[in-house]
N, C-alpha and C. Protein backbone atom coordinates (compact mmCIF):
# COMPACT_ATOMS: atom_id res chain seq x y z
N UNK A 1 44.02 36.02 -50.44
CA UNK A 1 42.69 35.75 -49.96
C UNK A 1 42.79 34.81 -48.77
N UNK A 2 42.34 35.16 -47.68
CA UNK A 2 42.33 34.34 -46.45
C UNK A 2 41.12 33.19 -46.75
N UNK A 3 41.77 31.92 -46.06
CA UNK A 3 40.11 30.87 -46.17
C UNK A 3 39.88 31.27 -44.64
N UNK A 4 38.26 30.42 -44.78
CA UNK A 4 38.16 30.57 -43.35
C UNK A 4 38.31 29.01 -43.46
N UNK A 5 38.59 28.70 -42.06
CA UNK A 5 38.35 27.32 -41.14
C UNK A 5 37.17 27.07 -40.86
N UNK A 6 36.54 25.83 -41.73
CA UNK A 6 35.38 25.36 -40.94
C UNK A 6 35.63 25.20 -38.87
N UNK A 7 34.36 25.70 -38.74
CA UNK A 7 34.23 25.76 -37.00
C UNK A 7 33.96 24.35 -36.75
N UNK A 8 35.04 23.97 -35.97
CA UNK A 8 34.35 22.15 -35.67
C UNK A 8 33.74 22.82 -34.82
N UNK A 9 32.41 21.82 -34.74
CA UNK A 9 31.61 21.11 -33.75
C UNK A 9 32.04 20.77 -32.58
N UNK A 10 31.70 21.80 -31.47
CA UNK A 10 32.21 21.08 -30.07
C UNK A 10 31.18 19.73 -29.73
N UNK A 11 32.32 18.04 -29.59
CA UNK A 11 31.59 17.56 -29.25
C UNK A 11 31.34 17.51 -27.57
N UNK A 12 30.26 16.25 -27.45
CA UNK A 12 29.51 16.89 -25.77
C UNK A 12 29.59 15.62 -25.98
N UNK A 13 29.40 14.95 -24.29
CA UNK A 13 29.24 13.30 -24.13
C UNK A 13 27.84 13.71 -23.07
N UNK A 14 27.70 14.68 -22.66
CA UNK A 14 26.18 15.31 -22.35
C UNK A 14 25.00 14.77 -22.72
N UNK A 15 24.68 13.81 -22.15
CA UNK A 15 23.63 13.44 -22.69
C UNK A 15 22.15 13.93 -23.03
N UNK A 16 22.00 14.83 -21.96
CA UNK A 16 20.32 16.24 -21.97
C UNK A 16 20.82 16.48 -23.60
N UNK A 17 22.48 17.41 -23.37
CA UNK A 17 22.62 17.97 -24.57
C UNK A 17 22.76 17.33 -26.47
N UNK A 18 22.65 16.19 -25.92
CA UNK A 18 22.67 15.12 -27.33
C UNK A 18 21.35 14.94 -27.34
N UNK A 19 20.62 14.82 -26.47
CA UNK A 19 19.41 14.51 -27.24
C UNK A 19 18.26 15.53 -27.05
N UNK A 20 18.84 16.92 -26.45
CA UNK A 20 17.91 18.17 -26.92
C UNK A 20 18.15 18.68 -28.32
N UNK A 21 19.15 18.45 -28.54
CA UNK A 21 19.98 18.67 -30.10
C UNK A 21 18.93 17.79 -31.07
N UNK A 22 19.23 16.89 -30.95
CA UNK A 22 18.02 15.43 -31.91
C UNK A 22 17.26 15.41 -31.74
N UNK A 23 16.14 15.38 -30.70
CA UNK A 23 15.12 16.00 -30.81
C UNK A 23 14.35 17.41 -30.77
N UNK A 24 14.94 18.50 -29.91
CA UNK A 24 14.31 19.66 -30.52
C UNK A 24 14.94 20.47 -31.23
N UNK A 25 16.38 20.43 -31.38
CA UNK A 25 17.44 21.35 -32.00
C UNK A 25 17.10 22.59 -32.43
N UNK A 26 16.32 22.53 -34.09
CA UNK A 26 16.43 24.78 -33.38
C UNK A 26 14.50 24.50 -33.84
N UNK A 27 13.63 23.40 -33.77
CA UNK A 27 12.40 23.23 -34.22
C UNK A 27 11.56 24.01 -33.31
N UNK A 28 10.84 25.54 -33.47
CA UNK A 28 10.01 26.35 -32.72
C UNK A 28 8.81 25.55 -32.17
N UNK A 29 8.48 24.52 -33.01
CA UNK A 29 7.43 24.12 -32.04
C UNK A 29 7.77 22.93 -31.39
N UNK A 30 8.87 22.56 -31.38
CA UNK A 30 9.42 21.52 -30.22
C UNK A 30 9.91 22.18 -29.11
N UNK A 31 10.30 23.43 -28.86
CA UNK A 31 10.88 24.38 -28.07
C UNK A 31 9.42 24.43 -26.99
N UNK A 32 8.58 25.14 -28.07
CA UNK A 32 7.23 25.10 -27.69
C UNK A 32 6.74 24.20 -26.31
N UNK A 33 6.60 23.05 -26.87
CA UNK A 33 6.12 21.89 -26.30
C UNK A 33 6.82 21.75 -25.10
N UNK A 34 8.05 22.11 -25.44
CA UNK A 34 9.35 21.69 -23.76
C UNK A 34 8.42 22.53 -23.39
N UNK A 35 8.14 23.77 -23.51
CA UNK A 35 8.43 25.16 -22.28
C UNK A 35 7.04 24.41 -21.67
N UNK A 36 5.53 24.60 -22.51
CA UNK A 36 4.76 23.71 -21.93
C UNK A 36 4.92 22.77 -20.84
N UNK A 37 5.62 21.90 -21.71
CA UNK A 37 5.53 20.25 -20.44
C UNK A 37 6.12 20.92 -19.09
N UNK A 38 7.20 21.85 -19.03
CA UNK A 38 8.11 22.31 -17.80
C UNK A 38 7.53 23.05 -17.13
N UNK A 39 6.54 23.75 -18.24
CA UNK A 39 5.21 24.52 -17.08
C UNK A 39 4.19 23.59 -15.94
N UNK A 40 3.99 22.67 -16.77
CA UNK A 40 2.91 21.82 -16.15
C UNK A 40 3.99 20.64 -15.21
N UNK A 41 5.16 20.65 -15.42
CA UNK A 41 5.81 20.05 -13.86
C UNK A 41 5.80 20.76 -12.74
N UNK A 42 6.38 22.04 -12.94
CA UNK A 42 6.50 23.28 -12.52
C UNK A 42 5.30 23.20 -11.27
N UNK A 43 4.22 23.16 -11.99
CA UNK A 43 3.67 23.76 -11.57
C UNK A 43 3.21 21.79 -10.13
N UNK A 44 2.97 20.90 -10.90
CA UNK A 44 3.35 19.87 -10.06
C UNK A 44 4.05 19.94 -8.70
N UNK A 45 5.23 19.96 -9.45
CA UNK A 45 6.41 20.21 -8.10
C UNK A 45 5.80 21.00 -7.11
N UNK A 46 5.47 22.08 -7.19
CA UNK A 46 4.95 23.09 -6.47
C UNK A 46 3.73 22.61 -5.69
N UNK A 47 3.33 22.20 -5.95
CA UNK A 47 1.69 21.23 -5.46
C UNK A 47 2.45 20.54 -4.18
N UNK A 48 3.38 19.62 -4.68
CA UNK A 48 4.01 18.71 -3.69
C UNK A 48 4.97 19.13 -3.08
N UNK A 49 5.77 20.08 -3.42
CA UNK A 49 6.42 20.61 -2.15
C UNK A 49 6.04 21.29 -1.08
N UNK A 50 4.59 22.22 -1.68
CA UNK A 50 4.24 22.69 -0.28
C UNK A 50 3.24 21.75 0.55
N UNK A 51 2.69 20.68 0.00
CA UNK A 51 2.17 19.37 0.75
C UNK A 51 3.62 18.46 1.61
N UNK A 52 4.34 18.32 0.70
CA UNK A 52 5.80 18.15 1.75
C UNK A 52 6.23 18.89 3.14
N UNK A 53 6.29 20.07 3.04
CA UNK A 53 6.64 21.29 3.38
C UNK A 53 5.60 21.36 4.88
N UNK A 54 4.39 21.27 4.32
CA UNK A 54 3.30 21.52 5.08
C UNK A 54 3.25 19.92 6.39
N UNK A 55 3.74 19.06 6.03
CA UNK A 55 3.91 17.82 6.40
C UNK A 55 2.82 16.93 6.49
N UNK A 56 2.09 17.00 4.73
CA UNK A 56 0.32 16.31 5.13
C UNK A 56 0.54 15.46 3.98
N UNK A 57 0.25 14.21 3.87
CA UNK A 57 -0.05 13.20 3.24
C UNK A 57 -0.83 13.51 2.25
N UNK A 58 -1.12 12.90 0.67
CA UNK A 58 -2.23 12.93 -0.06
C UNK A 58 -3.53 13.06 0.80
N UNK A 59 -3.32 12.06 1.51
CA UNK A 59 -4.88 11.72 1.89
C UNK A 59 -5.32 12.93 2.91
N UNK A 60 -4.49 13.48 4.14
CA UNK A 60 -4.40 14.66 4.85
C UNK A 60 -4.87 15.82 4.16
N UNK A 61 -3.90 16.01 2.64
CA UNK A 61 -4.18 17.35 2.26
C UNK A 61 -5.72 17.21 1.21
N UNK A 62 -6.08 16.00 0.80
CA UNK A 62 -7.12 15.52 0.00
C UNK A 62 -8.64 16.06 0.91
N UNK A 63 -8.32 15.84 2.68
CA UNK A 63 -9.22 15.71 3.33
C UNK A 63 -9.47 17.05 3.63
N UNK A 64 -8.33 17.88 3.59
CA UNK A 64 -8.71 19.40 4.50
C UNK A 64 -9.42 20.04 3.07
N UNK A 65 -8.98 19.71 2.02
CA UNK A 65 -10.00 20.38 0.91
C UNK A 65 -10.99 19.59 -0.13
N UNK A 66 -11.54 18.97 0.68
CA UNK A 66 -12.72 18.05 0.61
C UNK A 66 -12.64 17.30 -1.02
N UNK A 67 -11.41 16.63 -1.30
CA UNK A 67 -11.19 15.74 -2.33
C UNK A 67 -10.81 14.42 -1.74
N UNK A 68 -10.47 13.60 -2.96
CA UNK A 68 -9.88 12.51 -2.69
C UNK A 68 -8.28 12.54 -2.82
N UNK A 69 -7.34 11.41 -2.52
CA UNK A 69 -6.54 11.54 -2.39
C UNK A 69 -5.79 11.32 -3.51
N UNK A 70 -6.93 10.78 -4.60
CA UNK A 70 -6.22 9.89 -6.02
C UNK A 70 -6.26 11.59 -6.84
N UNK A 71 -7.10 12.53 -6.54
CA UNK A 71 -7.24 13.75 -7.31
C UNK A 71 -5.67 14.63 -6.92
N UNK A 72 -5.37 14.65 -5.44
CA UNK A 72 -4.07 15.28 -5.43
C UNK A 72 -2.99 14.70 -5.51
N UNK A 73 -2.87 13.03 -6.01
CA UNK A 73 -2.04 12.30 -6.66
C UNK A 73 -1.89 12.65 -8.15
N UNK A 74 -3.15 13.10 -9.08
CA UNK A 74 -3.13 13.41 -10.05
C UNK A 74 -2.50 15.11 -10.70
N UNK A 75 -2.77 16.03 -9.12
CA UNK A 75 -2.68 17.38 -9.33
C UNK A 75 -1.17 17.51 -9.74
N UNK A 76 -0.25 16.50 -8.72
CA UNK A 76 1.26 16.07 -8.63
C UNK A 76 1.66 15.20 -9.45
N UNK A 77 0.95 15.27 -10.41
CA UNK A 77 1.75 14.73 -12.19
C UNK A 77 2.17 15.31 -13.20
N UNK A 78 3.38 15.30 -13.25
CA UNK A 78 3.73 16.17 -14.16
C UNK A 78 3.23 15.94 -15.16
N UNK A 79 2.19 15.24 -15.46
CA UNK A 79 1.58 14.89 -17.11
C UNK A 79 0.45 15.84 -17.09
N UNK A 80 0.26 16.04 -15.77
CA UNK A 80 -1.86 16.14 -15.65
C UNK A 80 -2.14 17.63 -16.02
N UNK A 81 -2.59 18.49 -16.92
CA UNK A 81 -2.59 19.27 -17.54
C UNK A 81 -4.24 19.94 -17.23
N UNK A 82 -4.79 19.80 -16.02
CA UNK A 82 -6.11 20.49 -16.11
C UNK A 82 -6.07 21.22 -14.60
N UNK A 83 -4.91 21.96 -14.15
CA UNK A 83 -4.81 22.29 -13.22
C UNK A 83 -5.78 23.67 -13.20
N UNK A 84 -6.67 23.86 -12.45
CA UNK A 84 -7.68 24.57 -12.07
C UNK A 84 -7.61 26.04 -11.14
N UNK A 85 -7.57 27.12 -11.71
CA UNK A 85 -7.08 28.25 -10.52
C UNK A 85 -7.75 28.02 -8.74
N UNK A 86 -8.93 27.52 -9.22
CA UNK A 86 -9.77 27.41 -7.87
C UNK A 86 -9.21 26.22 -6.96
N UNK A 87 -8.57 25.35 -7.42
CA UNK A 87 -8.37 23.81 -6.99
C UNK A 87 -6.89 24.13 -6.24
N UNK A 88 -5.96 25.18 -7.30
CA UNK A 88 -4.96 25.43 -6.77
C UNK A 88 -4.45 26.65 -5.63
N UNK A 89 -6.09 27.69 -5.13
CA UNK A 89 -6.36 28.43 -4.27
C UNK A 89 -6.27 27.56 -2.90
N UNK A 90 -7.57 26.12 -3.48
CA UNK A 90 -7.89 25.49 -1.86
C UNK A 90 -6.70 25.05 -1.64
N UNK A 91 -6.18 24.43 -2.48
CA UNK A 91 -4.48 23.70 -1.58
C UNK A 91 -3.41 24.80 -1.34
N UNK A 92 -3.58 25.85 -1.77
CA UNK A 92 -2.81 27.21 -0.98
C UNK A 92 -3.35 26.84 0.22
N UNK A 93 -4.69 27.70 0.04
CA UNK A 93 -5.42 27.78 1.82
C UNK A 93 -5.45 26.96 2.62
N UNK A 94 -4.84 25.87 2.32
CA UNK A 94 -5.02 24.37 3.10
C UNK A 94 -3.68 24.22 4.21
N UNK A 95 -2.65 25.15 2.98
CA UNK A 95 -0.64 25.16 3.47
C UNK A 95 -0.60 26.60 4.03
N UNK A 96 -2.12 27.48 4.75
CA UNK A 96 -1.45 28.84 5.04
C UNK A 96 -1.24 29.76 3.63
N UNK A 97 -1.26 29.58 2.13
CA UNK A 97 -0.68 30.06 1.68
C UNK A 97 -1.83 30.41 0.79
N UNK A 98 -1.18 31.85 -0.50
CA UNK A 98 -1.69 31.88 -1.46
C UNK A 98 -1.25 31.86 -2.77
N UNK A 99 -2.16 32.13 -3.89
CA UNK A 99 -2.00 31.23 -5.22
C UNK A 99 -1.40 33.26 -5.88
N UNK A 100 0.02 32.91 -6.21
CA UNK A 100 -0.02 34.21 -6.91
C UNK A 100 0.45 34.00 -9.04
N UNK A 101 -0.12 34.69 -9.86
CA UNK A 101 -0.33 34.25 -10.82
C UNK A 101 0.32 36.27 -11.34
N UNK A 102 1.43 35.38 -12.53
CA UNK A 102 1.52 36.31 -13.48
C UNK A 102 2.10 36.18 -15.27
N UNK A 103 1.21 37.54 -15.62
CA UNK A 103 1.32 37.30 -17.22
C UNK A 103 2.75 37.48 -17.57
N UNK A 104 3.20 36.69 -18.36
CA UNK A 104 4.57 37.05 -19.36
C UNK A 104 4.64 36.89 -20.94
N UNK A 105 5.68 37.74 -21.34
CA UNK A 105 5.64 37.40 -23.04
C UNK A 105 5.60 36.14 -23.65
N UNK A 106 5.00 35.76 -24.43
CA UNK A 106 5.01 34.46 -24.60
C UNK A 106 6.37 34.18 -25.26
N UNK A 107 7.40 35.27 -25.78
CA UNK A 107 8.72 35.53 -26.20
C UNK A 107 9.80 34.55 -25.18
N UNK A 108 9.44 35.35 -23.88
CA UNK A 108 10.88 34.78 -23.02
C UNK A 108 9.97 33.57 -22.40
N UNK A 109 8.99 33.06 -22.30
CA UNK A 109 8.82 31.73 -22.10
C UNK A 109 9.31 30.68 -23.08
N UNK A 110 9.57 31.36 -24.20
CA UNK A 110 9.65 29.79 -25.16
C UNK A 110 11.21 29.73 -25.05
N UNK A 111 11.83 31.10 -25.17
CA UNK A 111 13.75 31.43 -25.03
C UNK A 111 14.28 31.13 -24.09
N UNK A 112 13.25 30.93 -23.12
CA UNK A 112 13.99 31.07 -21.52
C UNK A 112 14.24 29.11 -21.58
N UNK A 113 13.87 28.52 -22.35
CA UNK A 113 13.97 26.77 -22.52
C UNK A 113 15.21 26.97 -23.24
């Protein structure tokens, strides 16, 4: 009768990977929550790079689409979670650009974390 060998544990000095392990390790609705929060940076980042890009200040890009500057300080938080299709049209139209939007499985959004 053959044994098997317990599989060691590859260890990691990785730190992302030590503490995605401890805190979300295989928990579906902690997976959840990442893909979320990475959506709503995502989508941040994107706010401010094409205000970067475009070369306009809060207050510049606040002014061409008749806000304040503390609102597109807020749009560029990765916390701020009430991003608006219409809000994120005018700051397209503001950089030349437009807002393109598509559906996916809610499957490979949570796997793809």
């Amino acid at each position: 009768m053959a044994t098997r060998k317990k599989q060691k544990k590859k260890l990691t000095t990785d730190a992302v990977e030590i503490l995605y392990s401890r805190i979300v390790g295989e928990s579906t609705d902690m997976k959840a929550l990442l893909a979320e929060a990475e959506r709503e940076m995502d989508i941040a980042e994107q706010i401010y790079n094409l205000r970067m890009e475009a070369g306009l200040s809060q207050k510049e890009l606040a002014d061409k689409i008749n806000t304040s500057a503390s609102v597109i300080c807020r749009l560029e938080d990765a916390d701020y979670e009430g991003h608006s299709l219409s809000m994120l049209r005018r700051i397209a139209a503001a950089v030349d650009k437009r807002v393109k939007v598509s559906f996916v499985d809610l499957e490979e959004t949570v796997s793809a974390t």
